[in-house]
Each structure stands twice: as C-alpha cells, then as structure tokens.
N, C-alpha and C. Protein backbone atom coordinates (compact mmCIF):
# COMPACT_ATOMS: atom_id res chain seq x y z
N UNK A 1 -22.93 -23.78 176.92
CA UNK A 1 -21.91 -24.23 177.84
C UNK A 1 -22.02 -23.44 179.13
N UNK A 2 -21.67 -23.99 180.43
CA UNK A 2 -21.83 -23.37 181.65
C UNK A 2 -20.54 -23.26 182.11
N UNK A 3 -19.99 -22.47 182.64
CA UNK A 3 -18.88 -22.64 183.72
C UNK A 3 -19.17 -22.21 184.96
N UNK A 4 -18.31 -22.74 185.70
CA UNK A 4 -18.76 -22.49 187.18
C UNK A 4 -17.11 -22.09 187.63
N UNK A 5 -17.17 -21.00 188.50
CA UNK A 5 -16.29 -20.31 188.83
C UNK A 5 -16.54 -20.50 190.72
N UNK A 6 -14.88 -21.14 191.65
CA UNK A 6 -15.17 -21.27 192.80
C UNK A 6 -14.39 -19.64 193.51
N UNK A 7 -15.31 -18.79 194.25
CA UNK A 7 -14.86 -18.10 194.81
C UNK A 7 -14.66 -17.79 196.18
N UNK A 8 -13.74 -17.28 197.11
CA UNK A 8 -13.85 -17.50 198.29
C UNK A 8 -15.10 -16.43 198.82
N UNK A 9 -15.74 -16.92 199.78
CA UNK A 9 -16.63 -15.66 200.19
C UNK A 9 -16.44 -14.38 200.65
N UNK A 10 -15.09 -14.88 201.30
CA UNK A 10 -14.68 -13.67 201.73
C UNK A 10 -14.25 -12.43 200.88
N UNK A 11 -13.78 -12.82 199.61
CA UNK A 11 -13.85 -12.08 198.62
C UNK A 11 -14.78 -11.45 197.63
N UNK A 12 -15.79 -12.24 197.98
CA UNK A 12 -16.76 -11.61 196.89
C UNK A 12 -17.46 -10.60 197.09
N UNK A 13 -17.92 -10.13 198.36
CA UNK A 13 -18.36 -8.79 198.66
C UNK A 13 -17.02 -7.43 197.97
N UNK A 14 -16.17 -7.94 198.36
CA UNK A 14 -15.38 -6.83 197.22
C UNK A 14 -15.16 -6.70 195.67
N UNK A 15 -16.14 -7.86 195.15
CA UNK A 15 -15.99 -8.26 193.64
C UNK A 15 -17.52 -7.62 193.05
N UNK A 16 -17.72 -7.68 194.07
CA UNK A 16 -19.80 -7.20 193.67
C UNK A 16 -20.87 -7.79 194.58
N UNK A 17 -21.86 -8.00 193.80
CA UNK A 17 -22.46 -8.75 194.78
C UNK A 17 -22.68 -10.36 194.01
N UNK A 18 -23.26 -10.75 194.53
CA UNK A 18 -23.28 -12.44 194.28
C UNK A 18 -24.06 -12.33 192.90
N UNK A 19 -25.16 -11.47 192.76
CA UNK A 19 -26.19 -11.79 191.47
C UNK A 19 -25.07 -11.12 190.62
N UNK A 20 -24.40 -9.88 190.60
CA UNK A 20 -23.71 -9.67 189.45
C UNK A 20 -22.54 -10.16 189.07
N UNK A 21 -21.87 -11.04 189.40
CA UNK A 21 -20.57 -11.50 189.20
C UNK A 21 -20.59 -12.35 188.15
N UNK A 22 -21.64 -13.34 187.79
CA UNK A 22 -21.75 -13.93 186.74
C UNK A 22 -21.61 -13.02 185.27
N UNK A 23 -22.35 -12.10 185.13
CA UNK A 23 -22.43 -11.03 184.30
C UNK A 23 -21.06 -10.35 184.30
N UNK A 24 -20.56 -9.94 184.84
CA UNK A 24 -18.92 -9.31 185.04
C UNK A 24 -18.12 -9.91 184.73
N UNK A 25 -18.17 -11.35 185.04
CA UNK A 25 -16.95 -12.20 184.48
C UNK A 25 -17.17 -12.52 182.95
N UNK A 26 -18.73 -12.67 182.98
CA UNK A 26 -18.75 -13.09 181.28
C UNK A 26 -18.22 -11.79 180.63
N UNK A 27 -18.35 -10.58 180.76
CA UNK A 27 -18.27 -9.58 180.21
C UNK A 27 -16.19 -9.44 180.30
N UNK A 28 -15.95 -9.56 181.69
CA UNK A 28 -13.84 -9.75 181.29
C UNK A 28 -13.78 -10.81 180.21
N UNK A 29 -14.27 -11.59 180.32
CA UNK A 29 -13.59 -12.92 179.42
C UNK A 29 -13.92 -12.53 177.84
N UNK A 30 -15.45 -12.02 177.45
CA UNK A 30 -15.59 -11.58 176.68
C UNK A 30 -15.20 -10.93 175.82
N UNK A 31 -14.41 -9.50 176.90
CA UNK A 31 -13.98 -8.29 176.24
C UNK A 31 -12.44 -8.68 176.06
N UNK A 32 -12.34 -9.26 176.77
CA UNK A 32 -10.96 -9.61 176.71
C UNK A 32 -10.29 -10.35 175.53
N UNK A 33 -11.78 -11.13 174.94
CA UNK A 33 -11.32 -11.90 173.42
C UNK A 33 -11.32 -11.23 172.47
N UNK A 34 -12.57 -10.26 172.53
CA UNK A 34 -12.16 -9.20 171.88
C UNK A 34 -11.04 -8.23 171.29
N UNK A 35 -10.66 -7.96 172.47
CA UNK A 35 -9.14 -6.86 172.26
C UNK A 35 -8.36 -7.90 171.57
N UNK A 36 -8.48 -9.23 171.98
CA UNK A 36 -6.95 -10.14 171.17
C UNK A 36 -7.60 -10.44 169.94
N UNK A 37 -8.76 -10.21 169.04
CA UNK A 37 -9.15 -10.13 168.19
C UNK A 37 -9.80 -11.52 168.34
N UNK A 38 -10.02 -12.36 169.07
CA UNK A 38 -10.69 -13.75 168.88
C UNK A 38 -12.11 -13.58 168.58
N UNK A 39 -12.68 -12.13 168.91
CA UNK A 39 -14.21 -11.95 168.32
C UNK A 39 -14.16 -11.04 168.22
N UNK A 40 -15.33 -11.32 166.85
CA UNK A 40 -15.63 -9.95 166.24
C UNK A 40 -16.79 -9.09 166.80
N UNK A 41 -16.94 -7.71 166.30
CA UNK A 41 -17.81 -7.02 167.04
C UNK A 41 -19.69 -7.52 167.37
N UNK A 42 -19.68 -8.05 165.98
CA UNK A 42 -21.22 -8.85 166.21
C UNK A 42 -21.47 -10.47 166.87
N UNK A 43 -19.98 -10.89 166.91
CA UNK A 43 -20.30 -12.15 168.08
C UNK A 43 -20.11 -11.54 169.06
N UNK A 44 -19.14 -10.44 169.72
CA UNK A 44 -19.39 -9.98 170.81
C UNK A 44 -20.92 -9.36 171.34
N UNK A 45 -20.95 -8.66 170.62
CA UNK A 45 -22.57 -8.03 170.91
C UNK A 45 -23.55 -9.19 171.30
N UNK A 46 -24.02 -10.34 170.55
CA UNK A 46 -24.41 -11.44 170.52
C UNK A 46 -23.94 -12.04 171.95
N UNK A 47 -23.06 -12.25 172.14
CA UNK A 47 -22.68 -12.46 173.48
C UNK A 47 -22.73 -12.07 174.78
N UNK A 48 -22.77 -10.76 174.67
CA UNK A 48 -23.35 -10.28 175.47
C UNK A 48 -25.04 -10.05 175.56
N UNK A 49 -25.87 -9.91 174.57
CA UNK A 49 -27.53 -9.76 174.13
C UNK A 49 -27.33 -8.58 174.13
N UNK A 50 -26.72 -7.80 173.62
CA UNK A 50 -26.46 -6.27 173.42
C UNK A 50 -27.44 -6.03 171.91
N UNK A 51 -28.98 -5.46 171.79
CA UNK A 51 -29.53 -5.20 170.61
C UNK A 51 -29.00 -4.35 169.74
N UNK A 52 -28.50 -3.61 170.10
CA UNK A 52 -28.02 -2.39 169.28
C UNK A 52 -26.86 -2.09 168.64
N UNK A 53 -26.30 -1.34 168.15
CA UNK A 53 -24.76 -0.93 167.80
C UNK A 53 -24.67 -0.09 168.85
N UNK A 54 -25.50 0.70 169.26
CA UNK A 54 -24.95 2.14 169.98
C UNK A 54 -24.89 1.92 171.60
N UNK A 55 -25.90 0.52 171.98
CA UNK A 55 -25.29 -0.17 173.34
C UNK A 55 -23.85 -0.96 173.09
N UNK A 56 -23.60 -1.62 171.73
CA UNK A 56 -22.16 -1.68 171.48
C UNK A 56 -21.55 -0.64 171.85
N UNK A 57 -21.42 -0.07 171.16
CA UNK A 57 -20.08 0.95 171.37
C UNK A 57 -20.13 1.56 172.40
N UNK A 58 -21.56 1.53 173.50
CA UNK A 58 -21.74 2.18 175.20
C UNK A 58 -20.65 1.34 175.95
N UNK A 59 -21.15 -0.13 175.79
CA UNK A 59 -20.18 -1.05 176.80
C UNK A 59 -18.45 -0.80 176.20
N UNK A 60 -18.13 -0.77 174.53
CA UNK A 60 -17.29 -0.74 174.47
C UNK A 60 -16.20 0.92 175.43
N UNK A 61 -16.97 1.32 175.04
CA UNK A 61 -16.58 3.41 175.63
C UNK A 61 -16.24 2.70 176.96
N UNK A 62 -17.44 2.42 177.81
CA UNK A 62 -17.31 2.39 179.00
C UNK A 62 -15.97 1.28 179.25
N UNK A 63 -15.61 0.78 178.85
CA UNK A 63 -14.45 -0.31 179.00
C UNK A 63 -13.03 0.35 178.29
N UNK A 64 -13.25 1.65 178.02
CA UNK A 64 -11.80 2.44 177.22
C UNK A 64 -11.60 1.03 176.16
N UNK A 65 -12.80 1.12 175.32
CA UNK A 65 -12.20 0.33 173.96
C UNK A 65 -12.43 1.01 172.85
N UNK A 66 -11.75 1.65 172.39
CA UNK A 66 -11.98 2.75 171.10
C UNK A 66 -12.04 1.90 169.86
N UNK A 67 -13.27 2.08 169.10
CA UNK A 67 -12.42 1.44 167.59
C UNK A 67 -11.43 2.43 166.26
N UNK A 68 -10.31 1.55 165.92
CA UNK A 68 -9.46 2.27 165.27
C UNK A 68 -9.84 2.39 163.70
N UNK A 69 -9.60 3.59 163.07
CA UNK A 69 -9.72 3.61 162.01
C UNK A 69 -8.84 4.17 161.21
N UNK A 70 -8.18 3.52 159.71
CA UNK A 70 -7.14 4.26 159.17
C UNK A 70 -7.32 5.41 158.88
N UNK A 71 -6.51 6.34 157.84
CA UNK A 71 -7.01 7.29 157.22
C UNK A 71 -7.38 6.89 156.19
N UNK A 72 -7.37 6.12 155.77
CA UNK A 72 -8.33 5.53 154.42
C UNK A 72 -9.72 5.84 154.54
N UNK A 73 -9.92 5.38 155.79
CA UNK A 73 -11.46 5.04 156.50
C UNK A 73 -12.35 6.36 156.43
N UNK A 74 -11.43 6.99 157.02
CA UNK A 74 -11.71 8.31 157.71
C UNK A 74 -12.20 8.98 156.41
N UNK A 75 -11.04 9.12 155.09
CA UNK A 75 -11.31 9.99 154.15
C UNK A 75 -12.64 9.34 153.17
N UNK A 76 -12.53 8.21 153.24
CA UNK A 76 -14.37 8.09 152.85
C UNK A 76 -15.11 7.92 153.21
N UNK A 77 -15.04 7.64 154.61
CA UNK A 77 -16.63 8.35 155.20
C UNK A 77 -16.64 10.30 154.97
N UNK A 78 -15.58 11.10 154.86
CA UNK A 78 -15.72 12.34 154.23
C UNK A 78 -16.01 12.27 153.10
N UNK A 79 -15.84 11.26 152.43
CA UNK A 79 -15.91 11.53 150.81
C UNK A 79 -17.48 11.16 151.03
N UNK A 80 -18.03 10.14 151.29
CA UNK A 80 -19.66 9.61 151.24
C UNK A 80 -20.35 10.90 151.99
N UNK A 81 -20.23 11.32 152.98
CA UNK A 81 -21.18 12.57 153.64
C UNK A 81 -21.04 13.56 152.44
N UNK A 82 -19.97 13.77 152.04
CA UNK A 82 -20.04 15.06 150.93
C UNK A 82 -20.94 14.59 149.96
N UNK A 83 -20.96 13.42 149.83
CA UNK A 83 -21.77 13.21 148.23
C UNK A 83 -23.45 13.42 148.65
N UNK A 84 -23.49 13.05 149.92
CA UNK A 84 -24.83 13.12 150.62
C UNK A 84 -25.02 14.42 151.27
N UNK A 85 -24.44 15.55 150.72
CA UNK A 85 -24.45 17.64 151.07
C UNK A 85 -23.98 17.56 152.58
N UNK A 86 -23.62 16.47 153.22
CA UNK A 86 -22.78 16.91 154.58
C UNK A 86 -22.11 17.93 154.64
C-alpha cells in the first residue's frame, strides 16, 4: 500500500529534507501503533527492515520506548543466568 502525504513547501525544510520525510513519517505512524499495542515487536521491526533485535531496541531507546517487565520476568531471567553460573 502507498500513501501519499500533501505538504506545504514551506514547511518542509523544517520537517527534514524532502528524501527523509517519507522514512520519518513511516517510522511516527509506526511507532505510534506500537505504543497503543496495535503491533507487535516483530511486525514492527519488519516494518521498518530493521534485521536485528539490537537495531530494535536502538530505534526503540532512541524514541524513549523502554520495554516493561514484571517482576516475574525479572526473577527468571535471575533464576536462568544462575542455572547457567551467572
């Protein structure tokens, strides 16, 4: 699917430049479905062509998007490193 977005010119030198704006907007709309939970972390990644987890969680950092974890979480990933002499 394509969208086409009309912007005034006069504005867009303060938005970026013309080649990156396509990329920026996909990336608000993106992240933005994200936070409301409409995607998950591997359609996001996918969406963006992000190969990695650790360029995941770069774009996410860089966008103040932390992922949350209970203390459930927390205490077994301590419990699994211990079993593995962490």
């Amino acid at each position: 699917m394509n969208v086409t977005l009309t912007i005034p010119d006069a504005l867009v030198a303060r938005l970026g430049t013309e080649a990156d704006l396509p990329r920026r907007a996909l990336e608000a709309l993106v992240l933005d479905a994200y936070r409301a939970g409409q995607l998950s972390n591997p359609e996001l990644r996918e969406l963006l062509g992000l190969e990695t987890r650790y360029e995941m969680d770069g774009f996410l950092k860089a966008h103040g998007v932390y992922e949350e974890f209970t203390l459930e979480e927390i205490e077994d990933q301590v419990r699994a490193m211990e079993r593995l002499g962490f």
